[in-house]
C-alpha atoms as a PDB file:
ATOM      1  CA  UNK A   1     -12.729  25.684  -3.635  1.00  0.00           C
ATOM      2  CA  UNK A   2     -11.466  22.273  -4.285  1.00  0.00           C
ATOM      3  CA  UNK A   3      -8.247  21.704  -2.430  1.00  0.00           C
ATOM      4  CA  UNK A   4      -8.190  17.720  -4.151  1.00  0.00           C
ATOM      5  CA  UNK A   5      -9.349  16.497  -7.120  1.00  0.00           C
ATOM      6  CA  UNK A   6     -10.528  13.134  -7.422  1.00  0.00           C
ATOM      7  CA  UNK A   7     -12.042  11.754 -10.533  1.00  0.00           C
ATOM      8  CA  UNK A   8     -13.440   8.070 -11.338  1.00  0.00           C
ATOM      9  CA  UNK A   9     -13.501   6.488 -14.797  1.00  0.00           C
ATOM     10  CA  UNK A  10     -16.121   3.447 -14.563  1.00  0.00           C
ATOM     11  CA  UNK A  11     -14.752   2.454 -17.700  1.00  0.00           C
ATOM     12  CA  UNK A  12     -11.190   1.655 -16.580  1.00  0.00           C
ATOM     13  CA  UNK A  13     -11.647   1.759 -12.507  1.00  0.00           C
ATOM     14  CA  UNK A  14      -9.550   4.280 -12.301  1.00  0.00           C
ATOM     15  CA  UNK A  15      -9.449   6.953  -9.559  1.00  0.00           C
ATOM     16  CA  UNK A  16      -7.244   9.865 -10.838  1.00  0.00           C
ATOM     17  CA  UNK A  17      -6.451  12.160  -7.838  1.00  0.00           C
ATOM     18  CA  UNK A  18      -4.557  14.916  -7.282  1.00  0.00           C
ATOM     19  CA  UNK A  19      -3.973  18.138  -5.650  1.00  0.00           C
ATOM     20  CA  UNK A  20      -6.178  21.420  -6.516  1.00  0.00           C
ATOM     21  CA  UNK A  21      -5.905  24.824  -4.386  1.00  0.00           C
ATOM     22  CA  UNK A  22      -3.343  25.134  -1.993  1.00  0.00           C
ATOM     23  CA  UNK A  23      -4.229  23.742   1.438  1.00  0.00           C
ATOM     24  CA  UNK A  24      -2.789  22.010   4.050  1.00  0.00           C
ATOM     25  CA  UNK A  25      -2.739  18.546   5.131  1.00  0.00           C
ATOM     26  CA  UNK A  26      -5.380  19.323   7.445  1.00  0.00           C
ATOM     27  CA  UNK A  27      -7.761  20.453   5.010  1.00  0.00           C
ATOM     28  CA  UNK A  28      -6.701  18.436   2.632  1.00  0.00           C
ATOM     29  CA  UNK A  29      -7.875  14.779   4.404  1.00  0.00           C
ATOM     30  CA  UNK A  30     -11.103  16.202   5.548  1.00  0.00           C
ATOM     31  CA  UNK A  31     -12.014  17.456   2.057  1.00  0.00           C
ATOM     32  CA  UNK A  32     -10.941  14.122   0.671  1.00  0.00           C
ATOM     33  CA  UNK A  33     -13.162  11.821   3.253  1.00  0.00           C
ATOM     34  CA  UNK A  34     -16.326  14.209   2.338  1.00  0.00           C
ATOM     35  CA  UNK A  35     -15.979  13.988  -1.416  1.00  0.00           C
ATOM     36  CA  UNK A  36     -14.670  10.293  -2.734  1.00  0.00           C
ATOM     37  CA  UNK A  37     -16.850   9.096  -5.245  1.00  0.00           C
ATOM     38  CA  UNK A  38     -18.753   6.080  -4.493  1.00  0.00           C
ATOM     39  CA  UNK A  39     -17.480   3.462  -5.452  1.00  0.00           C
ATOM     40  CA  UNK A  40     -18.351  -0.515  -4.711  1.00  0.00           C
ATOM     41  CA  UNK A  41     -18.037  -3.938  -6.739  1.00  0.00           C
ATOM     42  CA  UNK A  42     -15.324  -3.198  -8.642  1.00  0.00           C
ATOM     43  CA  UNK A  43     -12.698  -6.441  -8.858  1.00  0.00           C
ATOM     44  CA  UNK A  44     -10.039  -4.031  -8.675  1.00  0.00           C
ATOM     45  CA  UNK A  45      -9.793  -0.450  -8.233  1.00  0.00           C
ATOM     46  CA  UNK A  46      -6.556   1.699  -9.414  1.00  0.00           C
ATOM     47  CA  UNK A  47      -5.638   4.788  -8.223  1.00  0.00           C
ATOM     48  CA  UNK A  48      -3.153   6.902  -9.855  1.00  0.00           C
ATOM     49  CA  UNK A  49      -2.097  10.380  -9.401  1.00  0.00           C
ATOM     50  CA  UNK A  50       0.050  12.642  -6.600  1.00  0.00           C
ATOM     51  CA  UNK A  51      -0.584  12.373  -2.841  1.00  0.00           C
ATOM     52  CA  UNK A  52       0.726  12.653   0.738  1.00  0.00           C
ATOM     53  CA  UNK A  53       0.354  10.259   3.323  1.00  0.00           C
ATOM     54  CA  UNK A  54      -2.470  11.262   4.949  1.00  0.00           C
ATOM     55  CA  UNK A  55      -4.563  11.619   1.813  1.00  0.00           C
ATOM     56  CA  UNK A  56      -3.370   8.226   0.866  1.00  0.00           C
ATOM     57  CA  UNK A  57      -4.655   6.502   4.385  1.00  0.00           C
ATOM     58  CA  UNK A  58      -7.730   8.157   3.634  1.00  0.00           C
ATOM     59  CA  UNK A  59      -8.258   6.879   0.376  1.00  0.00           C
ATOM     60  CA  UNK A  60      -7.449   3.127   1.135  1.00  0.00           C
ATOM     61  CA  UNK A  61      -9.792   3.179   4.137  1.00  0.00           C
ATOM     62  CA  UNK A  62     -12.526   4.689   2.642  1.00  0.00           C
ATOM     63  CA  UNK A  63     -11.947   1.624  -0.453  1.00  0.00           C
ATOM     64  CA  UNK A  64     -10.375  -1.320   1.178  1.00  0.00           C
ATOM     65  CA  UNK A  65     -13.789  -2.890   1.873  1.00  0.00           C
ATOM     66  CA  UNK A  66     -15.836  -1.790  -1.025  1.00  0.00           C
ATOM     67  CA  UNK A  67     -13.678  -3.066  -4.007  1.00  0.00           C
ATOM     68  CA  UNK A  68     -11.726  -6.342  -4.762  1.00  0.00           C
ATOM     69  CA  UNK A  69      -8.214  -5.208  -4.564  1.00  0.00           C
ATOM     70  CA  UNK A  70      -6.490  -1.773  -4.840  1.00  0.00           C
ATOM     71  CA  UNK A  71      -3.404  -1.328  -6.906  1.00  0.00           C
ATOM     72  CA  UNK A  72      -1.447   2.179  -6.853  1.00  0.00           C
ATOM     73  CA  UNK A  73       0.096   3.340  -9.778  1.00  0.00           C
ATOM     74  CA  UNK A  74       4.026   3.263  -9.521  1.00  0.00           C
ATOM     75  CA  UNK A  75       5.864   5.271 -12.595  1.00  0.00           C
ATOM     76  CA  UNK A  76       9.175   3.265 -11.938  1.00  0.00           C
ATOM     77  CA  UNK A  77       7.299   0.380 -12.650  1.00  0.00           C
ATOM     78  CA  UNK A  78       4.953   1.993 -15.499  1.00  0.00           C
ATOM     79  CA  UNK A  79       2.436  -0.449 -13.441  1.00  0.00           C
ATOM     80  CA  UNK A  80      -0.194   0.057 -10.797  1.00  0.00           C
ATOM     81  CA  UNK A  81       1.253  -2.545  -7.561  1.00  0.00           C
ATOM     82  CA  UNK A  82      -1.576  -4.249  -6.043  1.00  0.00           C
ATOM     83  CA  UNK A  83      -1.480  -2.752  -2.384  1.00  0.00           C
ATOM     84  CA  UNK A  84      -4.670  -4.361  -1.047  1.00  0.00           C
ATOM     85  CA  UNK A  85      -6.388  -7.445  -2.024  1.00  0.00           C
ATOM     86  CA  UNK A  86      -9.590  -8.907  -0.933  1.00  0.00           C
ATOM     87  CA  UNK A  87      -9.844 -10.921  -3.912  1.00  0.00           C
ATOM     88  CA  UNK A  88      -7.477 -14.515  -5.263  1.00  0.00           C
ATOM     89  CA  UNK A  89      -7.283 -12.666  -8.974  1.00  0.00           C
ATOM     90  CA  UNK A  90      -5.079  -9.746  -7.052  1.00  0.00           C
ATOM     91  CA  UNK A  91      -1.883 -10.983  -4.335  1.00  0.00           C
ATOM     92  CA  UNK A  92      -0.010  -8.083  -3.147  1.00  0.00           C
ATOM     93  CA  UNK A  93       2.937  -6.964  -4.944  1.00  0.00           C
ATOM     94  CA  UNK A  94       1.704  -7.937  -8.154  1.00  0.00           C
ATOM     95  CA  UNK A  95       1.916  -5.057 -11.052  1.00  0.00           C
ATOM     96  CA  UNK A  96      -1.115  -4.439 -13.427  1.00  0.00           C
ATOM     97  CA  UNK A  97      -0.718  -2.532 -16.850  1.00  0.00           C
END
C-alpha cells in the first residue's frame, strides 16, 4: 500500500510527489521519511506536486543538506520558488521555469 507517491526524474531533478491510498497524516510522514529516493549533488532540486505540512517538513529535512537549493513548484507563478538555498546560483524567492 503506498499512501505517497514520490518519484525522481534525474534528468530534470525533479521530485514529483503526491498522495496515493488514503491515510492519515500520521501515516502519511512516516511512510514518506522511509521511502524518499536518494538523492545528493544535485545544484538544485524541484519538487512539485500536492502535500500537507507535515509531509512537506519532511521532505525539506530529509533534502536541505544533500542538494544545492530546493525550489517548490508554485502554479500561480507557473515557477518552482527557490525555498532553500545552499548554493550563490539559487537566493530565496527566486522563481525557476
Amino acid at each position: 500500500m503506498a499512501v505517497y507517491n514520490l518519484n525522481f526524474d534525474k534528468t530534470t531533478n525533479i521530485l514529483t510527489i503526491g498522495f496515493g491510498d488514503p491515510a492519515s497524516n500520521d501515516e502519511i510522514v512516516k511512510y514518506v521519511a522511509a521511502n524518499t529516493p536518494h538523492i545528493i549533488g544535485v545544484p538544485l532540486l524541484k519538487i512539485n506536486g500536492p502535500a500537507s505540512l507535515p509531509v512537506a517538513a519532511v521532505l525539506i529535512h530529509k533534502y536541505c543538506h544533500t542538494v544545492g537549493a530546493i525550489a517548490v513548484f508554485d502554479p500561480k507563478l507557473n515557477g518552482y520558488v527557490v525555498s532553500i538555498s545552499h548554493d550563490s546560483n539559487y537566493k530565496v524567492g527566486d522563481i525557476v521555469r
